[in-house]
C-alpha atoms as a PDB file:
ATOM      1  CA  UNK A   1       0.000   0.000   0.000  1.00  0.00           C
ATOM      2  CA  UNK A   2       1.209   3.150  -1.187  1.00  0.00           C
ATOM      3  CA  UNK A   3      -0.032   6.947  -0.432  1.00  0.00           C
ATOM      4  CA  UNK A   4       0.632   9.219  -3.596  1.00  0.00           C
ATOM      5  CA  UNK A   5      -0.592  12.518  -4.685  1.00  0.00           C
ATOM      6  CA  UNK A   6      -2.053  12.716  -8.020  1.00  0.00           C
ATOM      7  CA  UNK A   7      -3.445  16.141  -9.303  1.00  0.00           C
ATOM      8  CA  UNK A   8      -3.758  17.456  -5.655  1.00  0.00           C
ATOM      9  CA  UNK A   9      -5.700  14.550  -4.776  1.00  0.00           C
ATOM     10  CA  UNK A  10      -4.344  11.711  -2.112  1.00  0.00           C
ATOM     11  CA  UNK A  11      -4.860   7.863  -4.108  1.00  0.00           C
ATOM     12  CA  UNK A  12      -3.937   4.749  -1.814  1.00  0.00           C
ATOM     13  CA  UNK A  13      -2.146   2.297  -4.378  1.00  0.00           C
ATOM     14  CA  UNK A  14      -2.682  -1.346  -3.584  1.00  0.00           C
ATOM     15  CA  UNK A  15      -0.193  -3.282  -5.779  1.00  0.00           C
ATOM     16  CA  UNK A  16      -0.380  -6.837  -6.287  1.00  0.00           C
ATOM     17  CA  UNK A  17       2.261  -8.588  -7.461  1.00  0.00           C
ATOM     18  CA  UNK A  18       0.898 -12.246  -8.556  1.00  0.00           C
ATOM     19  CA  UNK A  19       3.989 -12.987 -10.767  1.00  0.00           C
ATOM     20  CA  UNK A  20       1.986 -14.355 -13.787  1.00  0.00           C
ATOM     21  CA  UNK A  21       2.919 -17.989 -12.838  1.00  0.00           C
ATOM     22  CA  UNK A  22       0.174 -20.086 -14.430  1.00  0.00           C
ATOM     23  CA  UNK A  23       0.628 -22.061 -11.199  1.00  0.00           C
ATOM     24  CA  UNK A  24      -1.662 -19.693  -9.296  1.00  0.00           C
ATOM     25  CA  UNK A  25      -3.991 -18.961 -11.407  1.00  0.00           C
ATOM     26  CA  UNK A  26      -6.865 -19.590  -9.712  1.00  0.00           C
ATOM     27  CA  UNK A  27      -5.645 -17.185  -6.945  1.00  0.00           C
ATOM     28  CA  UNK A  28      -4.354 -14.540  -9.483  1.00  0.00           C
ATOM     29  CA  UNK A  29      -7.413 -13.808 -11.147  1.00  0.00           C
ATOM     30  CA  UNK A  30      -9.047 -13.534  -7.585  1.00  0.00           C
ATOM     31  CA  UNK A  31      -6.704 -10.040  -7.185  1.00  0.00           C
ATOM     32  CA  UNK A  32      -7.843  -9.102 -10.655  1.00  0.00           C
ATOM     33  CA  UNK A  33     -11.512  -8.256  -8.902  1.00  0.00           C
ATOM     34  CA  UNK A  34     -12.428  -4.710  -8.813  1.00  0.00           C
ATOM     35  CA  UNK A  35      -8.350  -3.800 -10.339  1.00  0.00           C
ATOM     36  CA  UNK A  36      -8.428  -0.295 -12.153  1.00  0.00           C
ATOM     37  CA  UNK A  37      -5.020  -0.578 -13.556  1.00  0.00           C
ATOM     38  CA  UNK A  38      -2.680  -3.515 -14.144  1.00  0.00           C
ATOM     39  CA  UNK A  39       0.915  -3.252 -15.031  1.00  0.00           C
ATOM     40  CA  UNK A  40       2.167  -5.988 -17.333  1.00  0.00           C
ATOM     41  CA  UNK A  41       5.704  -6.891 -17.262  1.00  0.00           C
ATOM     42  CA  UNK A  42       7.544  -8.296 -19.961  1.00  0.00           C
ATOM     43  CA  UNK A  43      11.907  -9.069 -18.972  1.00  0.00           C
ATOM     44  CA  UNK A  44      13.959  -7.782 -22.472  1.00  0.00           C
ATOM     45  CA  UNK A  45      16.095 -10.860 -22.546  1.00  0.00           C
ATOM     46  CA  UNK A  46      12.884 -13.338 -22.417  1.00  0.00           C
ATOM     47  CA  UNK A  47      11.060 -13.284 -25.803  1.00  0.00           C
ATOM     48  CA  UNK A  48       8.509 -15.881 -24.025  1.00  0.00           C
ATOM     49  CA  UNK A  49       7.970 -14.033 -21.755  1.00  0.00           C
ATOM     50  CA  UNK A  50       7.018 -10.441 -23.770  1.00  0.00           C
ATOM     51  CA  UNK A  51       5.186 -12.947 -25.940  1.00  0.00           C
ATOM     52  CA  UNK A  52       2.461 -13.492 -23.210  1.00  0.00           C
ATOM     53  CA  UNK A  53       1.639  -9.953 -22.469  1.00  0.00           C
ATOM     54  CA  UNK A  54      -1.402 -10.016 -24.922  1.00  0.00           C
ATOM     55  CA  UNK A  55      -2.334 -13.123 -23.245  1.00  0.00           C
ATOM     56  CA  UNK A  56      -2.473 -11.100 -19.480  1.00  0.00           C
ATOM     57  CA  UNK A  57      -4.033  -8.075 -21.161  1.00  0.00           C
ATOM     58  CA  UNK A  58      -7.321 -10.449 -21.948  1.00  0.00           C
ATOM     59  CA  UNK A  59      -7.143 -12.338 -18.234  1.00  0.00           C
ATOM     60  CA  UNK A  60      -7.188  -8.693 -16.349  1.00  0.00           C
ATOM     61  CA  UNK A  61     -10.395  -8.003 -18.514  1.00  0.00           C
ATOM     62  CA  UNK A  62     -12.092 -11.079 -18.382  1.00  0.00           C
ATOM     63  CA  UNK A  63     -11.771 -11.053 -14.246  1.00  0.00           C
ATOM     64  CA  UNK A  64     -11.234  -7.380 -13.309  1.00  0.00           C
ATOM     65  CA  UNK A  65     -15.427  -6.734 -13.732  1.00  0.00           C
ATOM     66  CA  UNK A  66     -14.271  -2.801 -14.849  1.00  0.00           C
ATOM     67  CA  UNK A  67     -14.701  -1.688 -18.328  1.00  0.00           C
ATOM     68  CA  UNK A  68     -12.142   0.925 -18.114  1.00  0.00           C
ATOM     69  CA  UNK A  69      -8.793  -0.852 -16.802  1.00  0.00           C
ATOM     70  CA  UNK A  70      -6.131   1.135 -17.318  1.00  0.00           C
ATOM     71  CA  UNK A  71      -2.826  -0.587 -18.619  1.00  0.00           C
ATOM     72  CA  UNK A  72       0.622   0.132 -18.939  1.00  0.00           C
ATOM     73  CA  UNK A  73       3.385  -2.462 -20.545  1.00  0.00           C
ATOM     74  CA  UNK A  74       7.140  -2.386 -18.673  1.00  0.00           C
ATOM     75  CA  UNK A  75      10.003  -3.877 -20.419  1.00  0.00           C
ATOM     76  CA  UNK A  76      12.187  -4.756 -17.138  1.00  0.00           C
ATOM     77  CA  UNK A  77      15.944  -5.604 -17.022  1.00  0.00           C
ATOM     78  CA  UNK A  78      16.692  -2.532 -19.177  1.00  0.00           C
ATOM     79  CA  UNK A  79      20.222  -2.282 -17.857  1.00  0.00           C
ATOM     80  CA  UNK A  80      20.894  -5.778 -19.237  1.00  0.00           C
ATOM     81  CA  UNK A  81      21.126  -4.708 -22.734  1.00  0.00           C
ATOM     82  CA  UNK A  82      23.479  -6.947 -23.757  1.00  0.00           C
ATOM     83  CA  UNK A  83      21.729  -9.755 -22.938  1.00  0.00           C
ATOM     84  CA  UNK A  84      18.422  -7.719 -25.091  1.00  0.00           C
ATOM     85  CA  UNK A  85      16.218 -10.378 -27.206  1.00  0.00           C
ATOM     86  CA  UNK A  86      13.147  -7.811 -27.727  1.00  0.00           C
ATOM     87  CA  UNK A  87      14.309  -4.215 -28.496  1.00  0.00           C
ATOM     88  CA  UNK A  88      12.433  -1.133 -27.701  1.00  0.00           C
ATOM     89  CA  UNK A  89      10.562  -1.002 -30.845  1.00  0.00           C
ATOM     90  CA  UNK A  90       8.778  -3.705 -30.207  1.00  0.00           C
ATOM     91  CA  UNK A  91       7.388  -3.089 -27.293  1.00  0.00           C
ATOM     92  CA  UNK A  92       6.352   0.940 -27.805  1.00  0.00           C
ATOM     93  CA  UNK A  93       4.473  -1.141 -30.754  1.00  0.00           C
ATOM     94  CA  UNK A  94       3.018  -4.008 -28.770  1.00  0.00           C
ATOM     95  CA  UNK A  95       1.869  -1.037 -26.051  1.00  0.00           C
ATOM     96  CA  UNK A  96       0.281   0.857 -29.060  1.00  0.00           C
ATOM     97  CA  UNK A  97      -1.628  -1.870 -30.366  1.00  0.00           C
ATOM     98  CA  UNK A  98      -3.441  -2.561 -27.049  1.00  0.00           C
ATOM     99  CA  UNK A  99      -3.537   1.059 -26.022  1.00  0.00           C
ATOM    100  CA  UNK A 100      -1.516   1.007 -23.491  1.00  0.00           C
ATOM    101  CA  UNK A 101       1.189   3.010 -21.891  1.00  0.00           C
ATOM    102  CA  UNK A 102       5.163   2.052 -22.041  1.00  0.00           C
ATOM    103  CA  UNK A 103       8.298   2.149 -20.357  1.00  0.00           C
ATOM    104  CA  UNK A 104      11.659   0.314 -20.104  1.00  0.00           C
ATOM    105  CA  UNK A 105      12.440  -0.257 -16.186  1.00  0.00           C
ATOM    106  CA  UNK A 106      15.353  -1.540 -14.542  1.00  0.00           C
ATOM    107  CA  UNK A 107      14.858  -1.946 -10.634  1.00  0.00           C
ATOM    108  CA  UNK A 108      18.853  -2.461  -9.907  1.00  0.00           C
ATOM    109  CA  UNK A 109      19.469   1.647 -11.410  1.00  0.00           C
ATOM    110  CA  UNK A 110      16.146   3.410 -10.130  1.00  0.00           C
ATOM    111  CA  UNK A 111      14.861   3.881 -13.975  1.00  0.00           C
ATOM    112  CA  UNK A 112      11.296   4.625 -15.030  1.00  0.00           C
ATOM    113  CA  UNK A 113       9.498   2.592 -11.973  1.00  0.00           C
ATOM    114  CA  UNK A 114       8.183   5.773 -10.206  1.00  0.00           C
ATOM    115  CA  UNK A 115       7.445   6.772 -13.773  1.00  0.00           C
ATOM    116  CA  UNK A 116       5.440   3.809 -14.587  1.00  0.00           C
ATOM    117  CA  UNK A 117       3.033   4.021 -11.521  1.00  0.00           C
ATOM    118  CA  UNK A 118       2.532   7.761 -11.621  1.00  0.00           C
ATOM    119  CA  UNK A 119       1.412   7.557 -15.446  1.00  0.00           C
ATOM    120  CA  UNK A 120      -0.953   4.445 -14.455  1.00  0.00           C
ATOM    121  CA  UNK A 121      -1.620   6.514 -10.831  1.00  0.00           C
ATOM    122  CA  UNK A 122      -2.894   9.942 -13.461  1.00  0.00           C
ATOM    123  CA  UNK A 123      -4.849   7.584 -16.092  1.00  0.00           C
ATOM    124  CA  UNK A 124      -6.633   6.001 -13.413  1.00  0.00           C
ATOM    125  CA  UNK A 125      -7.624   9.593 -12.218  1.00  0.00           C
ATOM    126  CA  UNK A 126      -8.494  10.597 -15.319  1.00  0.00           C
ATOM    127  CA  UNK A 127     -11.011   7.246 -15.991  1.00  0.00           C
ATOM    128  CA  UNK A 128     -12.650   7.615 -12.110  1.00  0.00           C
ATOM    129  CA  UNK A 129     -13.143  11.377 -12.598  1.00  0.00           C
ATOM    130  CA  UNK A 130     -14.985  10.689 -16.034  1.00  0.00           C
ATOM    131  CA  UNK A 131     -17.301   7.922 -13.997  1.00  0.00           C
ATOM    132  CA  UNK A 132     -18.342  10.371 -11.637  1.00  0.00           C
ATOM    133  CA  UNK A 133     -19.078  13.586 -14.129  1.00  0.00           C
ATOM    134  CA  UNK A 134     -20.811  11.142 -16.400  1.00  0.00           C
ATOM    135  CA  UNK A 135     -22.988   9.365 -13.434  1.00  0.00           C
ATOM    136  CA  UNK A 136     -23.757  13.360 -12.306  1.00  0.00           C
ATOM    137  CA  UNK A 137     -25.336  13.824 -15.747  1.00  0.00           C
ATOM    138  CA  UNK A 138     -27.742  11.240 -15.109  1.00  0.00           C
ATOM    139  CA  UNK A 139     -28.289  12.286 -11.825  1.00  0.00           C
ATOM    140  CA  UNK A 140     -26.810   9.316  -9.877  1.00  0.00           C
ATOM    141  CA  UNK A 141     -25.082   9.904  -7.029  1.00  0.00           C
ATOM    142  CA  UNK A 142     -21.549   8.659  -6.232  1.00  0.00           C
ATOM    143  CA  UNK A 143     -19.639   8.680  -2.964  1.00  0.00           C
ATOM    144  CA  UNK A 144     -15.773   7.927  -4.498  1.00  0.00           C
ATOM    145  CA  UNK A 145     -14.139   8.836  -2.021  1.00  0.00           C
ATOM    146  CA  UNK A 146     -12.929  11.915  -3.248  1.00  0.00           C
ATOM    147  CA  UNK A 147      -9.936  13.035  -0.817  1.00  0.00           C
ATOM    148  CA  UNK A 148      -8.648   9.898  -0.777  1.00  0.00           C
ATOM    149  CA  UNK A 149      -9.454   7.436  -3.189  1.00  0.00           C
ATOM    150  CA  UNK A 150      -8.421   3.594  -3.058  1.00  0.00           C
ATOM    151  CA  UNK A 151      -6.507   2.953  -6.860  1.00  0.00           C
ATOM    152  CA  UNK A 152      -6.165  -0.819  -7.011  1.00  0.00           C
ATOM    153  CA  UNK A 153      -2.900  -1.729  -9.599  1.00  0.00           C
ATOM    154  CA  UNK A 154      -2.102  -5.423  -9.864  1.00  0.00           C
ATOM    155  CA  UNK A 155       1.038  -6.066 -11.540  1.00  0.00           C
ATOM    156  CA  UNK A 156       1.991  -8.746 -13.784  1.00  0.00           C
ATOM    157  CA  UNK A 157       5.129 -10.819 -14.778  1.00  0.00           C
ATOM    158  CA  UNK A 158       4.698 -12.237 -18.138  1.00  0.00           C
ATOM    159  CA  UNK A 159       7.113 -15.175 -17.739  1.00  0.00           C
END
């Protein structure tokens, strides 16, 4: 659980990490229930692995009961580029093609992983704050929290 501030408004973040073994499956897609945003996680040196992220994409929909998840791809390992088997391209294309955000992350040097959550943190915003002006024009009201909204993000290891 994480406290951030997104466009002056506090969001609790509760990541899941369910590591996109097939494994625990049964218990993954329990955590994609009521998800707004799910961050799918492809390593660079594992083509399998980046090969599967389609594959998640459809799973989070199927299970997460929202029509508006919110999705952002991460290439991770980026400081292992000589070990690189899918190159940047790819991926910018592959997060194109299902709408979805981008980045290149490597946990060992700090790089893009705030980055990633903040852009999924702001879309999320974006998608809750259009629920509640549209459910105002039809005069239903909403209680969402609004000072401190819960943001649920699962995140997902394609390998």
């Amino acid at each position: 659980m994480r406290i951030i501030e997104v466009d002056g408004k506090r969001a609790n973040l509760q990541i899941w990490d369910t590591a996109g073994q097939e494994r625990f499956m049964a218990i993954s897609r329990s955590h994609y229930r009521g998800a707004h945003a799910a961050v799918l996680c492809y390593n660079i040196n594992n083509r399998e692995s980046f090969e599967k992220i389609g594959y998640w994409m459809e799973e989070v929909r199927k299970y997460s009961n929202k029509e508006d998840v919110c999705f952002v791809i991460v290439g991770t390992k980026s400081d292992l580029q000589n070990k690189r088997v899918v190159s940047i391209d790819e991926g910018r294309q592959l997060a194109e093609s299902l709408e979805a955000k981008f980045f290149e992350t490597s946990a060992k040097e700090n790089l893009n992983v705030d980055e990633a959550f903040w852009a999924l943190a702001k879309d999320v915003g974006v998608v809750l704050n259009k629920q509640k002006n549209d459910a105002k024009e039809v005069g239903i009201q909403l209680n969402p929290r609004e000072n401190n909204p819960q943001i649920q993000i699962n995140c997902f290891k394609c390998s």
